[in-house]
N, C-alpha and C. Protein backbone atom coordinates (compact mmCIF):
# COMPACT_ATOMS: atom_id res chain seq x y z
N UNK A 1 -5.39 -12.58 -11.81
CA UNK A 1 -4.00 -12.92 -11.95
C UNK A 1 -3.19 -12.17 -10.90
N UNK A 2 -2.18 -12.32 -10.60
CA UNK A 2 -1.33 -12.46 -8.89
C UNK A 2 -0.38 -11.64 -10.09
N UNK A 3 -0.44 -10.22 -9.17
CA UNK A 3 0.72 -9.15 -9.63
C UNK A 3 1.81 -9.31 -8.73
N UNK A 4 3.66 -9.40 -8.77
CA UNK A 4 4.32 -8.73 -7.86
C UNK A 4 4.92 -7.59 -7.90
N UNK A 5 4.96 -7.16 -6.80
CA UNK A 5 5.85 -5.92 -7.02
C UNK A 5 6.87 -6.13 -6.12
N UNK A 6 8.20 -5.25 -6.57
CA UNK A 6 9.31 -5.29 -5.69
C UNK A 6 9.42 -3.54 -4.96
N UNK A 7 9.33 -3.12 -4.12
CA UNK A 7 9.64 -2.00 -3.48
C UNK A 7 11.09 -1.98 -3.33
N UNK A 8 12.10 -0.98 -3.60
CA UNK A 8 13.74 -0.75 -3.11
C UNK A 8 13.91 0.29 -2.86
N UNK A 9 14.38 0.95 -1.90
CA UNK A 9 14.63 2.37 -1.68
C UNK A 9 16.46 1.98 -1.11
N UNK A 10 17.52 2.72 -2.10
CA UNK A 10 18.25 2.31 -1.14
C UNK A 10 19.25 3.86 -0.66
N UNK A 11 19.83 3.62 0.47
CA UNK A 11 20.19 5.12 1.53
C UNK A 11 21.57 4.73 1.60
N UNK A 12 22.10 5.86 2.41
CA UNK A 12 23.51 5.59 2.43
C UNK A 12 23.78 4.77 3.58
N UNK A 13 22.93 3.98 4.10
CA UNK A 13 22.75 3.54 5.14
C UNK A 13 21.87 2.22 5.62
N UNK A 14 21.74 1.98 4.32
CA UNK A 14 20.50 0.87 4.38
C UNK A 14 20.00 1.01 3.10
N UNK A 15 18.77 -0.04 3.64
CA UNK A 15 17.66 0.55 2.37
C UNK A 15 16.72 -0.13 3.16
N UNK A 16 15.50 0.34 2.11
CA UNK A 16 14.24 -0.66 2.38
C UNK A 16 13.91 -1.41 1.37
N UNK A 17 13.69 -2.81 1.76
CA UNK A 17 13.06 -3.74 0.84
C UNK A 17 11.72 -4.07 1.02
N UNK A 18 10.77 -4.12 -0.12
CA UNK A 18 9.32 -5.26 0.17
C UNK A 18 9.17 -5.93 -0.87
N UNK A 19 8.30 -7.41 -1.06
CA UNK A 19 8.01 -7.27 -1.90
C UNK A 19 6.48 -7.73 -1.55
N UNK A 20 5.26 -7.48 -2.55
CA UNK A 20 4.01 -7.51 -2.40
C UNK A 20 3.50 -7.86 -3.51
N UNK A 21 2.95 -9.32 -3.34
CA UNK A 21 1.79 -9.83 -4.31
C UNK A 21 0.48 -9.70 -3.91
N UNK A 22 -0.27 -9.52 -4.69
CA UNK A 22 -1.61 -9.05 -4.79
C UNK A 22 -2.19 -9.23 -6.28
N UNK A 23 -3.69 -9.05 -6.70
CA UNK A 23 -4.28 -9.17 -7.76
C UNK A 23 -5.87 -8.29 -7.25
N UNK A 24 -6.09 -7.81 -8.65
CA UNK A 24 -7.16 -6.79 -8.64
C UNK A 24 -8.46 -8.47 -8.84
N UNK A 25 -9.41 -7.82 -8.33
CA UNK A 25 -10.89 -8.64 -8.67
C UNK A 25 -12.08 -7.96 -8.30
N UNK A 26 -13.23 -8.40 -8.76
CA UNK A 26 -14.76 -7.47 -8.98
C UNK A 26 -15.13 -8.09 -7.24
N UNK A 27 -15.60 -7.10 -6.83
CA UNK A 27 -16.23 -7.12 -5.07
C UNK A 27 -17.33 -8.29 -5.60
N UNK A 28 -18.08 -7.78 -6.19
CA UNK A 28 -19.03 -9.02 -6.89
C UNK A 28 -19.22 -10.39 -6.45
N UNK A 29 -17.61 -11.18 -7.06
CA UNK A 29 -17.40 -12.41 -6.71
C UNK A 29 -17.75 -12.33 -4.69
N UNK A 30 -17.70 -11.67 -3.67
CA UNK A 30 -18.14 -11.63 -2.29
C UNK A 30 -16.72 -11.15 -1.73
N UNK A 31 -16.77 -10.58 -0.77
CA UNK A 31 -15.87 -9.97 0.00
C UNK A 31 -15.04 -10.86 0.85
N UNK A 32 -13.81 -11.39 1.06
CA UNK A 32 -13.48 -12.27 2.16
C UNK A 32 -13.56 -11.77 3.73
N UNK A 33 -13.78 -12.31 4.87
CA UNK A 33 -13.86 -11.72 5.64
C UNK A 33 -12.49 -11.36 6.38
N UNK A 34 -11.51 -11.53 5.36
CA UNK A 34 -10.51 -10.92 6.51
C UNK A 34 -10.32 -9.73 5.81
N UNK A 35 -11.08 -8.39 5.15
CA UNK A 35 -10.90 -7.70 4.73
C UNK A 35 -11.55 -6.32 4.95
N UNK A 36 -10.96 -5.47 4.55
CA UNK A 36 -11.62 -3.97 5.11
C UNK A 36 -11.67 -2.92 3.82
N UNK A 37 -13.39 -2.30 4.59
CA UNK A 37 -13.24 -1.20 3.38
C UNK A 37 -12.42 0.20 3.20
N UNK A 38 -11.83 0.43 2.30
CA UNK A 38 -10.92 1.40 1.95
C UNK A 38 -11.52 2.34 1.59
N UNK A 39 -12.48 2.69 0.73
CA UNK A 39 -13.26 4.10 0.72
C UNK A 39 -14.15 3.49 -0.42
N UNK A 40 -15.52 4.14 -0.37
CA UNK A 40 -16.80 3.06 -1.03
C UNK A 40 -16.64 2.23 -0.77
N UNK A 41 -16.38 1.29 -2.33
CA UNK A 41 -16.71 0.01 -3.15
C UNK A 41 -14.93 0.02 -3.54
N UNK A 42 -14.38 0.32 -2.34
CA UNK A 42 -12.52 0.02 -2.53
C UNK A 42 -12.68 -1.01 -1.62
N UNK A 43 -11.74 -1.97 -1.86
CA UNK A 43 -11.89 -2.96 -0.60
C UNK A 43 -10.37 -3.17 -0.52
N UNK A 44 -9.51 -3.82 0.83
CA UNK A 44 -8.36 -4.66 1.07
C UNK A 44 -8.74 -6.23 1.07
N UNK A 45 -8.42 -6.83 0.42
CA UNK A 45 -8.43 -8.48 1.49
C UNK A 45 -7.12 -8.74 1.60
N UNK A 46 -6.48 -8.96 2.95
CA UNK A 46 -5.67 -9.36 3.56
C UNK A 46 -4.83 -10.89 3.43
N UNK A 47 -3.95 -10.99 3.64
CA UNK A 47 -3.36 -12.58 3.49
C UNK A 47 -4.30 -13.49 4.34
N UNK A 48 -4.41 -14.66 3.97
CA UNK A 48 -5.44 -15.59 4.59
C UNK A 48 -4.39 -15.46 6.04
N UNK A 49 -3.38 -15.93 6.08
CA UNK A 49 -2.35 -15.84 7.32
C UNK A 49 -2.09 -14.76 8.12
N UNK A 50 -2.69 -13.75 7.62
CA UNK A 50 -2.43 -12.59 8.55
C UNK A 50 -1.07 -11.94 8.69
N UNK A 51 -1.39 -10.50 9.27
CA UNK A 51 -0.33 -9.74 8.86
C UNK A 51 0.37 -9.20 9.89
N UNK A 52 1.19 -8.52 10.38
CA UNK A 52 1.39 -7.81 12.11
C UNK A 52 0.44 -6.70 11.61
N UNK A 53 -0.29 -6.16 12.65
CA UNK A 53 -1.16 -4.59 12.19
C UNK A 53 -0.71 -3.79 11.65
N UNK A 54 0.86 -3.07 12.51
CA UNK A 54 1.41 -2.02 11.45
C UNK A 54 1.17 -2.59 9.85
N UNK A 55 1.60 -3.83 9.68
CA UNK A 55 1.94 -3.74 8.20
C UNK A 55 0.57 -3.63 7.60
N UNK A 56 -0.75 -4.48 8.11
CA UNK A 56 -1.97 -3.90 7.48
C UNK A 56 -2.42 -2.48 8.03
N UNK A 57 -2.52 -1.70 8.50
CA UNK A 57 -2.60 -0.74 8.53
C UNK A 57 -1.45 0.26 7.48
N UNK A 58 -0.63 0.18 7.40
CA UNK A 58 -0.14 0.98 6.49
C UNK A 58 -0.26 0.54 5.01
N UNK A 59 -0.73 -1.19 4.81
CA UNK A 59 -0.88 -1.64 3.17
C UNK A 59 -2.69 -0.65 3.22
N UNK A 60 -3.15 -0.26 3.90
CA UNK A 60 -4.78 -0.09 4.15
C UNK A 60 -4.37 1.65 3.80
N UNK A 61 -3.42 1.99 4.03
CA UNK A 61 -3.26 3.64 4.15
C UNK A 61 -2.45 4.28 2.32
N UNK A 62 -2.18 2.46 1.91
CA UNK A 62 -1.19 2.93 0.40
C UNK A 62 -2.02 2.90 -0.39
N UNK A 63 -3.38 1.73 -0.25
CA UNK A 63 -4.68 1.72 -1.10
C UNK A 63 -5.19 3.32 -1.03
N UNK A 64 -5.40 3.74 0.42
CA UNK A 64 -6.40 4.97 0.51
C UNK A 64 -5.30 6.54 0.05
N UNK A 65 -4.11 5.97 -0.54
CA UNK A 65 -4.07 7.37 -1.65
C UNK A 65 -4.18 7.22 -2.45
N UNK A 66 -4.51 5.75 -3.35
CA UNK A 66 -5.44 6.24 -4.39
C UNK A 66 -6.99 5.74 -4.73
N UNK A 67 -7.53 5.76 -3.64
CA UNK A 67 -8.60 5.21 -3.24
C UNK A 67 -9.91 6.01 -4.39
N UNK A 68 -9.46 7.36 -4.71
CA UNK A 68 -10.47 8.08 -5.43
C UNK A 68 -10.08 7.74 -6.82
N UNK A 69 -9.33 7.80 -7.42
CA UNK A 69 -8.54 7.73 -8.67
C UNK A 69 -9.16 5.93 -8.74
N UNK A 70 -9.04 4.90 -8.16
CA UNK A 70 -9.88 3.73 -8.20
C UNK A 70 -11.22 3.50 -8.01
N UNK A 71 -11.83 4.59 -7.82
CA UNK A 71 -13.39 4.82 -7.58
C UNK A 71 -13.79 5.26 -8.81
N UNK A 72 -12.76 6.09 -9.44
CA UNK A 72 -12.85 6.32 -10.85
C UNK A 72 -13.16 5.65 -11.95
N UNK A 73 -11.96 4.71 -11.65
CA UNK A 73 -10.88 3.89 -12.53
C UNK A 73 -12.52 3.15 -12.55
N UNK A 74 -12.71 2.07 -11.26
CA UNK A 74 -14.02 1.11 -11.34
C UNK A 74 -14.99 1.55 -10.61
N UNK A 75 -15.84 2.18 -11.17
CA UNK A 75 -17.19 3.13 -10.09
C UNK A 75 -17.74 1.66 -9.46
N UNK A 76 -17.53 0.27 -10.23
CA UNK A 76 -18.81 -0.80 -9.66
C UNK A 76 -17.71 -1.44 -8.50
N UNK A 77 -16.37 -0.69 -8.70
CA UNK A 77 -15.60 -1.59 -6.99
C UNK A 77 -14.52 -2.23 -7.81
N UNK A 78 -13.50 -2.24 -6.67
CA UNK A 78 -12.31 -2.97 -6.86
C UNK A 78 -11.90 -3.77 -5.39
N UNK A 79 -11.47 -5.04 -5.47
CA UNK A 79 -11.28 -5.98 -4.01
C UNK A 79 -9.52 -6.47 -4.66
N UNK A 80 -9.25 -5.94 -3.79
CA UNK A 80 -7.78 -6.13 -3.54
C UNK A 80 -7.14 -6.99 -3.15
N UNK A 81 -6.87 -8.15 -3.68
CA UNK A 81 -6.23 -9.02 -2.78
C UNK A 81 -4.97 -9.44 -2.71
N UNK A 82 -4.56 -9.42 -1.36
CA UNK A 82 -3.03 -9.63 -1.00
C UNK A 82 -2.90 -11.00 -0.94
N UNK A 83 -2.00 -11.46 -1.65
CA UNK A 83 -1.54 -13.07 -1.17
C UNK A 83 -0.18 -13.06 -0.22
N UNK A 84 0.70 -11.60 -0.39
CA UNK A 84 2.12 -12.17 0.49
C UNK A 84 2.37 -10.75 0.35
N UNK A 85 2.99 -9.92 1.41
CA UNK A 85 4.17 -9.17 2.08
C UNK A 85 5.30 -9.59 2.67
N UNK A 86 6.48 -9.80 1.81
CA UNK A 86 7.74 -10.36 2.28
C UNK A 86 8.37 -8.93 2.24
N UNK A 87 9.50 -9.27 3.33
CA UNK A 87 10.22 -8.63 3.91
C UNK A 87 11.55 -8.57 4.58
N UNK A 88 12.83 -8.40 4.43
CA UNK A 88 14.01 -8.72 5.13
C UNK A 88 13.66 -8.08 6.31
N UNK A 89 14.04 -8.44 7.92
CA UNK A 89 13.88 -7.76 8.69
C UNK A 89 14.92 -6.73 9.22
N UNK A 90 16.09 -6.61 8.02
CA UNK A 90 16.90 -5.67 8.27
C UNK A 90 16.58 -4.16 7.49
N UNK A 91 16.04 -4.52 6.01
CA UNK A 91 16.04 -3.93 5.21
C UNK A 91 14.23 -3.30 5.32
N UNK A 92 13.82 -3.12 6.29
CA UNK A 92 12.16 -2.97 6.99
C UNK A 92 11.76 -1.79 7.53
N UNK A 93 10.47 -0.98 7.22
CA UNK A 93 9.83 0.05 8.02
C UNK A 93 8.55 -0.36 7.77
N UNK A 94 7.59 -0.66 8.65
CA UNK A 94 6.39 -1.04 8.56
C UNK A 94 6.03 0.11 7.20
N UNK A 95 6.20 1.20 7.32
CA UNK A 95 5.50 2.52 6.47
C UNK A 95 5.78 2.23 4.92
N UNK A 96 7.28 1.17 4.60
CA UNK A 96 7.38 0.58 3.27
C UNK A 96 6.75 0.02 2.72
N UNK A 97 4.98 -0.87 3.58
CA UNK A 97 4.36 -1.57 3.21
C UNK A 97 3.32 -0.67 2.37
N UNK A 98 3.06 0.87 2.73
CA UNK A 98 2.09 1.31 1.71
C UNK A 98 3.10 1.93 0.60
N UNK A 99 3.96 2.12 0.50
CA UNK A 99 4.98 2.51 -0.55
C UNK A 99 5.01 1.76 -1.32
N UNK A 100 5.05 0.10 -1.19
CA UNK A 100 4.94 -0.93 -2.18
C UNK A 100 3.16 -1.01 -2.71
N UNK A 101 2.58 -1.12 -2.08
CA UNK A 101 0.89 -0.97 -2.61
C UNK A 101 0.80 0.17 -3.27
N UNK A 102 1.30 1.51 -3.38
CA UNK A 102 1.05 2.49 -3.60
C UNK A 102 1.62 2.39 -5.34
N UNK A 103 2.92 1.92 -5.17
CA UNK A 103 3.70 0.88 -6.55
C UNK A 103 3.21 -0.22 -7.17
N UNK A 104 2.44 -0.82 -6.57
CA UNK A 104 1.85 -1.55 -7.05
C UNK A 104 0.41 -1.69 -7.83
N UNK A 105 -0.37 -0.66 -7.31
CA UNK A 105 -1.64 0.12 -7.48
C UNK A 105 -1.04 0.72 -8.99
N UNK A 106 0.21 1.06 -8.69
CA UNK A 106 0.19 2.49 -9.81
C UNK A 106 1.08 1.58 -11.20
N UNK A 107 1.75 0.80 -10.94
CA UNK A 107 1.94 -0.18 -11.68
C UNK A 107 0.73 -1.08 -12.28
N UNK A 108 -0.03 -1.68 -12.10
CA UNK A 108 -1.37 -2.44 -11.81
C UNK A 108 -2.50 -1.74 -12.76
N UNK A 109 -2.44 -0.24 -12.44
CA UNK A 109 -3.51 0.55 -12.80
C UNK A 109 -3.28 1.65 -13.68
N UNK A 110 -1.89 2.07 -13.85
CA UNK A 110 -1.68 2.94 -14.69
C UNK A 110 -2.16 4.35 -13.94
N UNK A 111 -1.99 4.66 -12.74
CA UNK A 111 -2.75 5.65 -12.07
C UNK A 111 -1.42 6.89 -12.01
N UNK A 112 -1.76 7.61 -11.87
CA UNK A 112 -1.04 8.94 -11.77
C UNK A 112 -0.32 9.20 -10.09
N UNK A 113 0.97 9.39 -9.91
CA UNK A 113 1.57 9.37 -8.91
C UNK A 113 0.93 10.34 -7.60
N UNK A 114 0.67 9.54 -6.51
CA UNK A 114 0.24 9.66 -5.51
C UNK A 114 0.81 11.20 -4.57
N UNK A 115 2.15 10.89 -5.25
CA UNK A 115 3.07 11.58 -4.20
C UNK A 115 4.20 11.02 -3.16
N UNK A 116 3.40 10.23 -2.77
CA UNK A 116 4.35 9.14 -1.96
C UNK A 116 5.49 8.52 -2.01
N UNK A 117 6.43 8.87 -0.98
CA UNK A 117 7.89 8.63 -1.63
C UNK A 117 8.66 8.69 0.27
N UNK A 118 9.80 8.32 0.04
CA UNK A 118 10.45 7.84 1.16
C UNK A 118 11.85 8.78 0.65
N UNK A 119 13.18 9.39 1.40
CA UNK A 119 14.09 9.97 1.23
C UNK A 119 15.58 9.31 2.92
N UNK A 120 16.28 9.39 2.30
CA UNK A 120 17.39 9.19 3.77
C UNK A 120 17.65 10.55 4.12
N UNK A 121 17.58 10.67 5.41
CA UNK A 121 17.69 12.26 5.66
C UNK A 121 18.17 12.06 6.96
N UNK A 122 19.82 12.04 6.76
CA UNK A 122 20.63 11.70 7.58
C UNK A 122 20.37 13.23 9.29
N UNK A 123 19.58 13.85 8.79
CA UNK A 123 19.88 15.23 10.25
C UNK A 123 18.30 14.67 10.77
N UNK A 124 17.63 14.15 10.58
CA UNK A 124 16.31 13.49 11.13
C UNK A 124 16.92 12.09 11.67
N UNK A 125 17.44 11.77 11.43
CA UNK A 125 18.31 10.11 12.07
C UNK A 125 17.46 8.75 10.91
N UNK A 126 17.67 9.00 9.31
CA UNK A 126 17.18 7.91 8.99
C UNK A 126 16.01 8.29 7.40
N UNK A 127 15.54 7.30 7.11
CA UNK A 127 14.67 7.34 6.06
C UNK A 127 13.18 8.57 6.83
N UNK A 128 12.75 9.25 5.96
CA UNK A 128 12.46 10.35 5.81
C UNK A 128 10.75 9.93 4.78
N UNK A 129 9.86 9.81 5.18
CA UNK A 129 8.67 9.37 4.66
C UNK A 129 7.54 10.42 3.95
N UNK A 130 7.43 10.66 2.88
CA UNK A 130 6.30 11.87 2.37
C UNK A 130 5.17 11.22 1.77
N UNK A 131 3.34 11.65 1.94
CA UNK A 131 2.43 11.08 1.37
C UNK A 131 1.81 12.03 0.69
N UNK A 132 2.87 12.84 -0.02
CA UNK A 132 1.75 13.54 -1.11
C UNK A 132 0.84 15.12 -0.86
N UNK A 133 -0.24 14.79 -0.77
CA UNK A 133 -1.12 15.82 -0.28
C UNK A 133 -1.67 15.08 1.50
N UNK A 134 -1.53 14.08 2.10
CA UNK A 134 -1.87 13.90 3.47
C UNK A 134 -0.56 14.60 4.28
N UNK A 135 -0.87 14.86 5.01
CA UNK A 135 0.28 15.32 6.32
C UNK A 135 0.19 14.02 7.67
N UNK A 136 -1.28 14.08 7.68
CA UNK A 136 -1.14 13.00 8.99
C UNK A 136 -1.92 11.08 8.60
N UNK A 137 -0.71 10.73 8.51
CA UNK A 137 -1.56 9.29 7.10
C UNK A 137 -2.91 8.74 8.17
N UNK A 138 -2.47 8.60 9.25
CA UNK A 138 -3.78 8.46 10.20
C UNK A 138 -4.61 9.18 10.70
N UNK A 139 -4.91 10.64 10.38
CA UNK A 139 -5.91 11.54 11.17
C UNK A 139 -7.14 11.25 10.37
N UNK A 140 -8.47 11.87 10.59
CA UNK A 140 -9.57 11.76 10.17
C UNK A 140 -9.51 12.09 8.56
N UNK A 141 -8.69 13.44 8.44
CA UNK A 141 -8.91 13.68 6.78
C UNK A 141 -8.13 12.30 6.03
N UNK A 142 -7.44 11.75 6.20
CA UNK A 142 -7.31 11.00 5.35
C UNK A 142 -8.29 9.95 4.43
N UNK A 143 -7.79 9.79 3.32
CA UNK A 143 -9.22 8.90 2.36
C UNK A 143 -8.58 7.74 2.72
């Protein structure tokens, strides 16, 4: 069944909007090939239509904070599938796309907060991005 979620962060200056449908399913049924593994038997599958990279790369980086806590959750695998990332292109930071998966995961799964959170921090020039226990969402340590 096709979950949505709505992502809103709003600043004195904006906000960010997403919204992201997706639905949990057993790897079992076969992997689609437009999809990537997230850590084990975690999987992404991607919109059949495709995504710009930033935005899969950062929906790929909101799975992998709670990538262990879902290894948990289903030791035999979980396949992720995205049907839609909508987006205003005013109200947009590619990095909102794992903020909404990360909401959506934790909505979805009942999982314990990641950490992950976004702030306006007007002396940095703008929205202000935190992941918890990662510092660098793309270096090697990340799950």
């Amino acid at each position: 069944m096709i979950h949505a979620f709505a992502f809103r962060f709003r600043g004195p200056a904006g906000g960010l909007a997403v919204n992201l449908r997706a639905e949990a399913a057993s790897p079992e049924g076969g992997i689609p090939p437009h999809s990537m593994r997230i850590h084990r038997n975690i999987w992404l599958a991607l919109p059949a239509a495709g995504l710009h990279w930033k935005d899969a790369a950062w929906l790929a980086f909101g799975v992998s904070l709670n990538a262990r806590a879902l290894s948990e959750l289903a030791p035999d695998g979980v396949l992720i599938r995205t049907s839609s990332l909508d987006y205003p292109l005013s109200d947009y930071r590619s990095e909102a796309a794992a903020l909404a998966m990360d909401g959506w995961l934790h909505e979805r799964f009942g999982l314990e907060s990641s950490g992950a959170a976004v702030t306006y921090d007007a002396s940095r020039g703008g929205f202000a991005f935190s992941w918890g226990g990662t510092a660098d969402p793309f270096s090697q340590e990340a799950t």
